[in-house]
C-alpha atoms as a PDB file:
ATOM      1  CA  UNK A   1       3.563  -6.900  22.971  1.00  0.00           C
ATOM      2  CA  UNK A   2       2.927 -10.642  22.957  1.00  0.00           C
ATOM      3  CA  UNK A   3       0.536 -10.368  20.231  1.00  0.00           C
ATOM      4  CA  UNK A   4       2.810  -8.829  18.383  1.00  0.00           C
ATOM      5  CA  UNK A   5       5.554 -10.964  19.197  1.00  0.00           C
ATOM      6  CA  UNK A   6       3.005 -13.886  18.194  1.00  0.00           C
ATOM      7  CA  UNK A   7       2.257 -12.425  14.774  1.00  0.00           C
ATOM      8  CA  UNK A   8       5.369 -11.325  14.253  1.00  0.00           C
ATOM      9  CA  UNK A   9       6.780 -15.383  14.166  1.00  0.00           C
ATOM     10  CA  UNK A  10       3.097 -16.356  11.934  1.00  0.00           C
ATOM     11  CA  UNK A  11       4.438 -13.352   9.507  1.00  0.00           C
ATOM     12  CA  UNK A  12       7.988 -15.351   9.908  1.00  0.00           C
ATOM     13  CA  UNK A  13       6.423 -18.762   8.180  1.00  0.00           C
ATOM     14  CA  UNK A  14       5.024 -16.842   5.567  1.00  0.00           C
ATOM     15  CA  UNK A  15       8.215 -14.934   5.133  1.00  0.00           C
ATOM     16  CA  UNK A  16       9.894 -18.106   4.429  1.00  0.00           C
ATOM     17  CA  UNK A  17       7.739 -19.385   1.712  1.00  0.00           C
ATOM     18  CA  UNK A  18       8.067 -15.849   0.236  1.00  0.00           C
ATOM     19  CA  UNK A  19      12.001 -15.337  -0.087  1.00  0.00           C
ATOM     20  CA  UNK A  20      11.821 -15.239  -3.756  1.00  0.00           C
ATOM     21  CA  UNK A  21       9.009 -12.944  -4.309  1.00  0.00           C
ATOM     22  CA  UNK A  22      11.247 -10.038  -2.678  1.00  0.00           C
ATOM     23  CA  UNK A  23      13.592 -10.481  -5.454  1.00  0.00           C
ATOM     24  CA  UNK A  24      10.556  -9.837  -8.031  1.00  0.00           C
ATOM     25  CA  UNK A  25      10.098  -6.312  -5.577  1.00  0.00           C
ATOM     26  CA  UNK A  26      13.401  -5.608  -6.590  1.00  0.00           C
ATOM     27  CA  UNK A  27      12.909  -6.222  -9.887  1.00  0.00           C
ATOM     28  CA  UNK A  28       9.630  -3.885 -10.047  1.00  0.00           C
ATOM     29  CA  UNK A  29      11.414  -1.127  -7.482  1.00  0.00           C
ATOM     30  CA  UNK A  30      14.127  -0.747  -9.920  1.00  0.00           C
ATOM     31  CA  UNK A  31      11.796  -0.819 -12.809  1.00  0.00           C
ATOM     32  CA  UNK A  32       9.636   2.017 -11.394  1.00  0.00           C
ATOM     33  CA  UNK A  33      12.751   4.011  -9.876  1.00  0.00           C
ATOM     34  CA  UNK A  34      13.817   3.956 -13.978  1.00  0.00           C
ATOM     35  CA  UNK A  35      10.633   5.463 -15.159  1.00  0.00           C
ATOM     36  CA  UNK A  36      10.271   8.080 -12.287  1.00  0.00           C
ATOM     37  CA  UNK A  37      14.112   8.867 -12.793  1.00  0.00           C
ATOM     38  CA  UNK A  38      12.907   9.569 -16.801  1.00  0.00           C
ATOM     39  CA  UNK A  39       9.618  11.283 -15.930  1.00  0.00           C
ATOM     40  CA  UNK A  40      10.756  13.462 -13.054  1.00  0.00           C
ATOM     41  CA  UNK A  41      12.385  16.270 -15.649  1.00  0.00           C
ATOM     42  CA  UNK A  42       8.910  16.845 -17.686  1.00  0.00           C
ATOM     43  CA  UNK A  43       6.672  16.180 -14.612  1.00  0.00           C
ATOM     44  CA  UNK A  44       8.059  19.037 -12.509  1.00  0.00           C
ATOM     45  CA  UNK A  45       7.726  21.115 -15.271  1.00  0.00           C
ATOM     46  CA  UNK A  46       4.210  20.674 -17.046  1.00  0.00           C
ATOM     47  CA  UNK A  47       2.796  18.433 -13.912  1.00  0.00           C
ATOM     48  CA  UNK A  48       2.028  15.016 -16.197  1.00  0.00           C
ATOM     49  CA  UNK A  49      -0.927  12.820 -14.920  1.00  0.00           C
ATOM     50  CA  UNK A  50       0.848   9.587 -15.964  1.00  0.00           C
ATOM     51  CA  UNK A  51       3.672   9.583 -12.774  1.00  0.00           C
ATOM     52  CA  UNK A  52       0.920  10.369 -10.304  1.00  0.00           C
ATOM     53  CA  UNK A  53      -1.220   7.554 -11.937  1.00  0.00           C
ATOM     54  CA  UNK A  54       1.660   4.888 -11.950  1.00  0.00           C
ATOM     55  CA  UNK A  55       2.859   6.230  -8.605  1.00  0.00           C
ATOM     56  CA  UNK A  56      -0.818   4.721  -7.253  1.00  0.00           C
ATOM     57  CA  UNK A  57      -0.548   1.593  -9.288  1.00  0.00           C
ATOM     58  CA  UNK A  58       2.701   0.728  -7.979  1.00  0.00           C
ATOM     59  CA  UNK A  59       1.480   1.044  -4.521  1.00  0.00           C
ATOM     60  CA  UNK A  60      -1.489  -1.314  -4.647  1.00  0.00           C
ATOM     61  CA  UNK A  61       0.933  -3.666  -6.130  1.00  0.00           C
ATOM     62  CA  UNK A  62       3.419  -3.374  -3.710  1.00  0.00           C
ATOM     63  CA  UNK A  63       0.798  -4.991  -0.947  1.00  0.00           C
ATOM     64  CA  UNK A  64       0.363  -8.697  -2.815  1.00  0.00           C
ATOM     65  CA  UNK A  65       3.494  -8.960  -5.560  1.00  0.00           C
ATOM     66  CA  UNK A  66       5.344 -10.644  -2.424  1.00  0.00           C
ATOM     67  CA  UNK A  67       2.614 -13.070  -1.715  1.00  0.00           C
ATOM     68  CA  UNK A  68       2.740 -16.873  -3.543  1.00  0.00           C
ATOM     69  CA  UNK A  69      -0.386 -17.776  -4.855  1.00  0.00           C
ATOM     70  CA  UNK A  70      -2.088 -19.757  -2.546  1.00  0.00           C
ATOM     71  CA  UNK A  71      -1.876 -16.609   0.068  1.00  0.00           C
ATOM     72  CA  UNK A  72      -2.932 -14.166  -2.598  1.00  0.00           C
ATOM     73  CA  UNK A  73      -7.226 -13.336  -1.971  1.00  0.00           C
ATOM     74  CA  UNK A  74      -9.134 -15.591  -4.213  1.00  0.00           C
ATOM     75  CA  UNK A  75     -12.577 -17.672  -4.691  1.00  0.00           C
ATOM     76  CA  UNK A  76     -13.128 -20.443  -1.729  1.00  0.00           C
ATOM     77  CA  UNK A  77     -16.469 -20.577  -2.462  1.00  0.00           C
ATOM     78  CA  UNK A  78     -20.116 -19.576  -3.470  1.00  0.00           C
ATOM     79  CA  UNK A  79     -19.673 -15.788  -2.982  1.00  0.00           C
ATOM     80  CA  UNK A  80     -16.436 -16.013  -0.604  1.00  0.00           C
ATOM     81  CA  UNK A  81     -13.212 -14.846  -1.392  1.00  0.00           C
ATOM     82  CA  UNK A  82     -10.663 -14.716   0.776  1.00  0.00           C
ATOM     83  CA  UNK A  83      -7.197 -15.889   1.403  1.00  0.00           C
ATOM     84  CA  UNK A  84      -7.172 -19.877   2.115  1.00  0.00           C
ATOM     85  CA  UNK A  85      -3.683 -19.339   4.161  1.00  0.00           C
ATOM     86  CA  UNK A  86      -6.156 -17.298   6.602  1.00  0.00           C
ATOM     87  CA  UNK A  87      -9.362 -19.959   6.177  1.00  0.00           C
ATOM     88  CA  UNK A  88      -6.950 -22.482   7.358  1.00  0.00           C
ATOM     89  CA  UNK A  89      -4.747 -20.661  10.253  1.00  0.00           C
ATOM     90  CA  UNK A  90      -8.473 -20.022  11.793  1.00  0.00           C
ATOM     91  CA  UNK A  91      -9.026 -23.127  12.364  1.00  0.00           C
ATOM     92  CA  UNK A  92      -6.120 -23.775  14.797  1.00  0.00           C
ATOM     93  CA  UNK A  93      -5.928 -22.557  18.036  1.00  0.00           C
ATOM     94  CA  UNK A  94      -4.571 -18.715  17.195  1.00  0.00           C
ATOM     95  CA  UNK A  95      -5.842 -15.220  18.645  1.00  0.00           C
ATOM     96  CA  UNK A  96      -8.010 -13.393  16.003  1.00  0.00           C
ATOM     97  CA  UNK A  97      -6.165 -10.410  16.684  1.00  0.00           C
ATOM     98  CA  UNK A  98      -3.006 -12.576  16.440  1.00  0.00           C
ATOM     99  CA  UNK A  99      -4.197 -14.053  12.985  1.00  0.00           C
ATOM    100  CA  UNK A 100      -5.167 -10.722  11.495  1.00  0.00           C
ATOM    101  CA  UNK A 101      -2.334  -8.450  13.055  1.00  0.00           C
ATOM    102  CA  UNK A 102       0.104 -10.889  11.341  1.00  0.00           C
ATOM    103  CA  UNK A 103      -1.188 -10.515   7.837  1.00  0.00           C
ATOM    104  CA  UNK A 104      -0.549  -6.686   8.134  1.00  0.00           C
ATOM    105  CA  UNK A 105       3.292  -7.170   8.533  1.00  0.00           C
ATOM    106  CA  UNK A 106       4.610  -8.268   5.426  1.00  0.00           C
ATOM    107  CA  UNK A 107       2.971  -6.318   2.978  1.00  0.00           C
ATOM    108  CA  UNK A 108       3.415  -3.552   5.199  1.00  0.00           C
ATOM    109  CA  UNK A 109       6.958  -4.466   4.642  1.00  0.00           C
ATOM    110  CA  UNK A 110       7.285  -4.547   1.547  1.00  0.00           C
ATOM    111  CA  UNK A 111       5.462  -1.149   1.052  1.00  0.00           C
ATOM    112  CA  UNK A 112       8.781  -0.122   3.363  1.00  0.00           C
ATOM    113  CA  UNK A 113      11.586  -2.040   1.040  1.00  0.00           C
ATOM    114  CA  UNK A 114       9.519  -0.762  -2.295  1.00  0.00           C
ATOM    115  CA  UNK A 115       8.436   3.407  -1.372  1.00  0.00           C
ATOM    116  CA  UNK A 116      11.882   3.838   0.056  1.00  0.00           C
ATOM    117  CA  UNK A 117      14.310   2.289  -3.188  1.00  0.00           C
ATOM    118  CA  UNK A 118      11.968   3.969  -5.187  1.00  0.00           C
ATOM    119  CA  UNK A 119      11.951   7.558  -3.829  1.00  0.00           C
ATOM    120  CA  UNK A 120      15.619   7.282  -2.392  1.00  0.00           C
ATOM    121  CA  UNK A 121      16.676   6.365  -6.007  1.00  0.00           C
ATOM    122  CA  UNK A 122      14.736   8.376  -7.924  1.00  0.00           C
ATOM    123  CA  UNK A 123      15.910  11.433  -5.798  1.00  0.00           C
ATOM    124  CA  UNK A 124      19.895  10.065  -6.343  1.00  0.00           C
ATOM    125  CA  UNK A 125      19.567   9.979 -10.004  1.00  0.00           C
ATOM    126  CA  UNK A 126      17.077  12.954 -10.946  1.00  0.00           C
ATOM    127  CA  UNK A 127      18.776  15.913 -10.448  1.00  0.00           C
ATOM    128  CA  UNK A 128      15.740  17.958 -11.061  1.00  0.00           C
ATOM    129  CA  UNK A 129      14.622  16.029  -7.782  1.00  0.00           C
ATOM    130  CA  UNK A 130      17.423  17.190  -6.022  1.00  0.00           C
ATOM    131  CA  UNK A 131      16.361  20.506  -7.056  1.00  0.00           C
ATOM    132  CA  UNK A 132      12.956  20.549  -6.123  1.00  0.00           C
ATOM    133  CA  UNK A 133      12.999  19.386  -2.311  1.00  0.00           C
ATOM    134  CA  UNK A 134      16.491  19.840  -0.136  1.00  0.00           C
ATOM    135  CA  UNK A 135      17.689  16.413   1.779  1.00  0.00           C
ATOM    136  CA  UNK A 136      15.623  16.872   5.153  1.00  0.00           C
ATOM    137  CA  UNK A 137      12.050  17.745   3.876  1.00  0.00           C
ATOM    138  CA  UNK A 138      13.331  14.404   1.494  1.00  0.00           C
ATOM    139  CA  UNK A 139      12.768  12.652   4.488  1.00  0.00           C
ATOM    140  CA  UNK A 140       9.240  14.251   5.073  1.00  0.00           C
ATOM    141  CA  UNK A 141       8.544  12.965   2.059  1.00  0.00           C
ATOM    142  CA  UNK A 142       9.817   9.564   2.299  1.00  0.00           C
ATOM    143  CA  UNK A 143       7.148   9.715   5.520  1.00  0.00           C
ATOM    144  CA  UNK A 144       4.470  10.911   4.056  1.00  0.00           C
ATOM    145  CA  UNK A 145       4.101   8.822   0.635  1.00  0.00           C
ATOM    146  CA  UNK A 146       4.894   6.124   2.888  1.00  0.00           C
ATOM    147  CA  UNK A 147       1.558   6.649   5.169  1.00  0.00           C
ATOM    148  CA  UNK A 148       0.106   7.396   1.751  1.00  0.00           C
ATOM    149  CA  UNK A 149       0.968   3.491   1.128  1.00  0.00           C
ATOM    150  CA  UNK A 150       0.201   1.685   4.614  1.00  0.00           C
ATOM    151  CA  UNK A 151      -3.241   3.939   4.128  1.00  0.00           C
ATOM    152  CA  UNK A 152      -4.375   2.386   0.648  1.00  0.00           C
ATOM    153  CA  UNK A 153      -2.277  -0.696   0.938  1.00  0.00           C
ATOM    154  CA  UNK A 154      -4.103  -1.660   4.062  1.00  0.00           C
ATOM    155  CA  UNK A 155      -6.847  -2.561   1.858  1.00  0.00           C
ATOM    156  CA  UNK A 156      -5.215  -5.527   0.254  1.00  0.00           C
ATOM    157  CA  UNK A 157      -4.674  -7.615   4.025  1.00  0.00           C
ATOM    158  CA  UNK A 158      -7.454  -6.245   6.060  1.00  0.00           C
ATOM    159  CA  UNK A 159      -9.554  -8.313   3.102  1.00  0.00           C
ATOM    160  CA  UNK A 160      -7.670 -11.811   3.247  1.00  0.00           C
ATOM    161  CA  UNK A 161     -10.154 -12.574   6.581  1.00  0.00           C
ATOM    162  CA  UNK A 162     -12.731 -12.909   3.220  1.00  0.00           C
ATOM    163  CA  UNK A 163     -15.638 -10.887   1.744  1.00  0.00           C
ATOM    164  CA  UNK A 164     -19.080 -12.279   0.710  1.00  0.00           C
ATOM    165  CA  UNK A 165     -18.813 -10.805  -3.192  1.00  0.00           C
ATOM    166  CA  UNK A 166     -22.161 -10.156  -4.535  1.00  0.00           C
ATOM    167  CA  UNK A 167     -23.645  -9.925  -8.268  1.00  0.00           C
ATOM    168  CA  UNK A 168     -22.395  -6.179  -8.622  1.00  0.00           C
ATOM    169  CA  UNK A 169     -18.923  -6.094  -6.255  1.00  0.00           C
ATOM    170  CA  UNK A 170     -16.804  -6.129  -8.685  1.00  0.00           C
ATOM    171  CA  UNK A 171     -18.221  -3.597 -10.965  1.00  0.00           C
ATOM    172  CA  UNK A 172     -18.873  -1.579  -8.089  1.00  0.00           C
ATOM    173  CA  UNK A 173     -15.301  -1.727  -7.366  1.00  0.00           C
ATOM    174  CA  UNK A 174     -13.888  -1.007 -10.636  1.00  0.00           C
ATOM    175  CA  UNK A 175     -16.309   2.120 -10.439  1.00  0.00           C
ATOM    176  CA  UNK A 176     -14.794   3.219  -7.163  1.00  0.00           C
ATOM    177  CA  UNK A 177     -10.953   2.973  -8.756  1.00  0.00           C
ATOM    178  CA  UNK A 178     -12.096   5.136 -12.413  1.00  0.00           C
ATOM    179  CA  UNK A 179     -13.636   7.789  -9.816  1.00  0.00           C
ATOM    180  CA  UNK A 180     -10.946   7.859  -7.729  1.00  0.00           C
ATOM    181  CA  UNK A 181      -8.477   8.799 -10.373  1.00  0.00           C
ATOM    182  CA  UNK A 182     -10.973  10.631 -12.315  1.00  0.00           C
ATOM    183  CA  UNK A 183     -11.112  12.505  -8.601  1.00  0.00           C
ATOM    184  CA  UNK A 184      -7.793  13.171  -8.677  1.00  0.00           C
ATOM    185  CA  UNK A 185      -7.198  14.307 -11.891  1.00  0.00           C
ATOM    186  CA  UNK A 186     -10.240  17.012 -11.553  1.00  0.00           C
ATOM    187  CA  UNK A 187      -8.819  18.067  -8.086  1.00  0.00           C
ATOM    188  CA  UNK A 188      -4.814  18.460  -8.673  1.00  0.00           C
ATOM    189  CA  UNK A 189      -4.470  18.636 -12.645  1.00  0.00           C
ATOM    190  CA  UNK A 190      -7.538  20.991 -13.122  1.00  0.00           C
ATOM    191  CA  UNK A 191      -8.217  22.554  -9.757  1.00  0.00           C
ATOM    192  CA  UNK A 192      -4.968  23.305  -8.098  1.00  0.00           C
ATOM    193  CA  UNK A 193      -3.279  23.055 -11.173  1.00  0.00           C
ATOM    194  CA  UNK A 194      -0.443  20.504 -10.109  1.00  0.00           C
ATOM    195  CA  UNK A 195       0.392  17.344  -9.460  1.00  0.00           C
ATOM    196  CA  UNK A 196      -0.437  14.910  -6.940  1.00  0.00           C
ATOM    197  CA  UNK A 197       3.053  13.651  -5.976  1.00  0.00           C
ATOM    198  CA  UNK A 198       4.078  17.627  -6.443  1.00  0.00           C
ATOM    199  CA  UNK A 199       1.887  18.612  -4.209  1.00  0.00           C
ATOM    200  CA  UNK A 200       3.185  16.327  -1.433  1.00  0.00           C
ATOM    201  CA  UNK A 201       6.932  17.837  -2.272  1.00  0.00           C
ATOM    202  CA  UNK A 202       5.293  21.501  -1.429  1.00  0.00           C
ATOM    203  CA  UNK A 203       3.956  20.220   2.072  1.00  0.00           C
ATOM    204  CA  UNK A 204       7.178  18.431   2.661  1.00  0.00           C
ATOM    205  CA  UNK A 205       8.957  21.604   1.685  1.00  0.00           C
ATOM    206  CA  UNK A 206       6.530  24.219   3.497  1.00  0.00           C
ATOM    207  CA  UNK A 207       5.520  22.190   6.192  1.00  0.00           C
ATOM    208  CA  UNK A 208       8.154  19.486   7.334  1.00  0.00           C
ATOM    209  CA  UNK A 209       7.474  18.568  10.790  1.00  0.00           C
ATOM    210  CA  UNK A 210       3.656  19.520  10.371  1.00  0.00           C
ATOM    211  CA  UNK A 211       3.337  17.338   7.500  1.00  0.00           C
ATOM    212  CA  UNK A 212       5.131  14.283   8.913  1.00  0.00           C
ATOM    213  CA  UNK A 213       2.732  14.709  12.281  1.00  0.00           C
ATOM    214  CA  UNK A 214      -0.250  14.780  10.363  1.00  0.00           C
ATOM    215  CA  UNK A 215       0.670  12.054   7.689  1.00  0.00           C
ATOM    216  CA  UNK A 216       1.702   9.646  10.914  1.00  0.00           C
ATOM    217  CA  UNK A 217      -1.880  10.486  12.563  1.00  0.00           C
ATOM    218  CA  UNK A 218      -4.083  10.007   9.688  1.00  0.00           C
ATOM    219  CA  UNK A 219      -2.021   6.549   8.682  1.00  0.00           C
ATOM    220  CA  UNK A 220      -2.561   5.234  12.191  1.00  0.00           C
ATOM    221  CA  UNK A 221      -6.274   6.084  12.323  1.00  0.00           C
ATOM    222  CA  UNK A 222      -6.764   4.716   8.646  1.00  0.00           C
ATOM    223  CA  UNK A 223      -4.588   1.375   9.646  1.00  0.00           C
ATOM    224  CA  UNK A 224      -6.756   1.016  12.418  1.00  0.00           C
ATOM    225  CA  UNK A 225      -9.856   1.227  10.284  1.00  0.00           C
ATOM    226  CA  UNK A 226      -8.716  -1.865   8.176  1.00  0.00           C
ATOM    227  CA  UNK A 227      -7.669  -3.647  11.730  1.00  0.00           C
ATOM    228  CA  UNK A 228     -11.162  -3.627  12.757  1.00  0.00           C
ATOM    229  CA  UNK A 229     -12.622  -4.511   9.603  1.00  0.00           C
ATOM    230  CA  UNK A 230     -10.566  -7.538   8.954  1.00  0.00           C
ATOM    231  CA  UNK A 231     -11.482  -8.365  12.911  1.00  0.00           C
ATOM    232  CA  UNK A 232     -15.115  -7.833  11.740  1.00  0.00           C
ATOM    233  CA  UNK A 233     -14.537 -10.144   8.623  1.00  0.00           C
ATOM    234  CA  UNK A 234     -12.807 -12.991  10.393  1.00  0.00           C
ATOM    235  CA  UNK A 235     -15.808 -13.355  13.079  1.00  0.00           C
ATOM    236  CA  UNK A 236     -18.309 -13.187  10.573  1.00  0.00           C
ATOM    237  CA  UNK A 237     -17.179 -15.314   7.768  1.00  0.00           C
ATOM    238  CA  UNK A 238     -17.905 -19.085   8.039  1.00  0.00           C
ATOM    239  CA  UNK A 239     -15.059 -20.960   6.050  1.00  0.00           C
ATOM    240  CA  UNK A 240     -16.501 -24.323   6.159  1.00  0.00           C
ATOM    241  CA  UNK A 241     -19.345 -24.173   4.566  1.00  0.00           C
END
């Protein structure tokens, strides 16, 4: 508890210096809420890629649209990006696990503030919504694309501790993102012949509770994954050389 407590008031200066940024959320909440409201109809109906695709995008950008340039990741030096907000907190007299713990909070936070306007609108306007999935398994599905989000968005602060980028990193890691959609394209468009986002309405409608347990479990053992590997980052990178 008083590590969290500790983080909790680090997240607090950064929160400060970040006010604004949550007003550019709500900007790009309501944005996306607009297009999923206009989608929804034609998606239900002949399953198109394009909502499932932007549904992705808009999570990875929930993690770092809050965060002012000089927190965002970026080059420190010969090889070493990270985030020079972290670089510099390290070198005071803060808890690792206080220092990366805190960096979790607020784009965890803002994955919160953006899933929930976005689904909670888009479900108010789209009547075709309202059709598809009754108010409680709603709420399952609130849950679950919201451990969807804390799963991939972890990504985005467990690296701010800093990675040693190589010749190939990038292009290996624009590789990973084409496969990944190409993945999920070939498995939900082609295979089960539905949509990504769909599909997570049929658990949430079939499965409630189930579906909530499991989506809870696997977010807590992926969030603990990225934990450990910003720990693992932190102790390994030297930020003053």
């Amino acid at each position: 508890m008083n590590t969290m407590r500790k983080a909790f008031w680090l997240a607090k200066l950064e929160l400060d210096v970040s006010k604004k940024h949550y007003l550019l959320l709500l900007f790009i909440a309501g944005i996306y809420s607009f297009f999923f409201y206009l989608t929804m109809p034609p998606y239900l109906e002949d399953n198109i890629f394009l909502l499932d695709a932007f549904l992705i995008i808009y999570i990875g950008s929930l993690s770092f649209s809050i965060k002012p340039k000089n927190f965002q990741y970026q080059k420190m030096d010969d090889g070493l990006y990270a985030s020079p907000y972290v670089a510099m907190l390290n070198q005071l007299p803060i808890k690792r696990n206080v220092l990366v713990a805190s960096r979790f909070i607020l784009p965890y936070l803002s994955i919160l503030i953006g899933i929930t306007i976005v689904l909670v609108g888009t479900y108010f306007f789209s009547a075709e919504l309202q059709s598809a999935i009754e108010p409680l398994p709603m709420i399952a599905l609130i849950i679950i694309w919201l451990c969807i989000s804390f799963s991939i968005g972890g990504i985005f602060p467990a690296s701010d501790p800093g990675d040693q980028i190589k010749r190939f990193t990038f292009f290996w890691s624009y590789m990973i993102i084409i496969v990944f959609f190409v993945g999920m394209y070939l498995i939900f468009q082609v295979w089960l012949d539905t949509g990504f986002f769909k599909w997570t309405i049929q658990l949430a409608n079939d499965f409630t509770i189930l579906s909530i347990i499991m989506s809870i479990l696997i977010a807590c053992l992926v969030m603990w994954y990225w934990f450990n590997h910003a720990m693992k980052q932190i102790q390994k990178n030297d930020y003053l050389q």
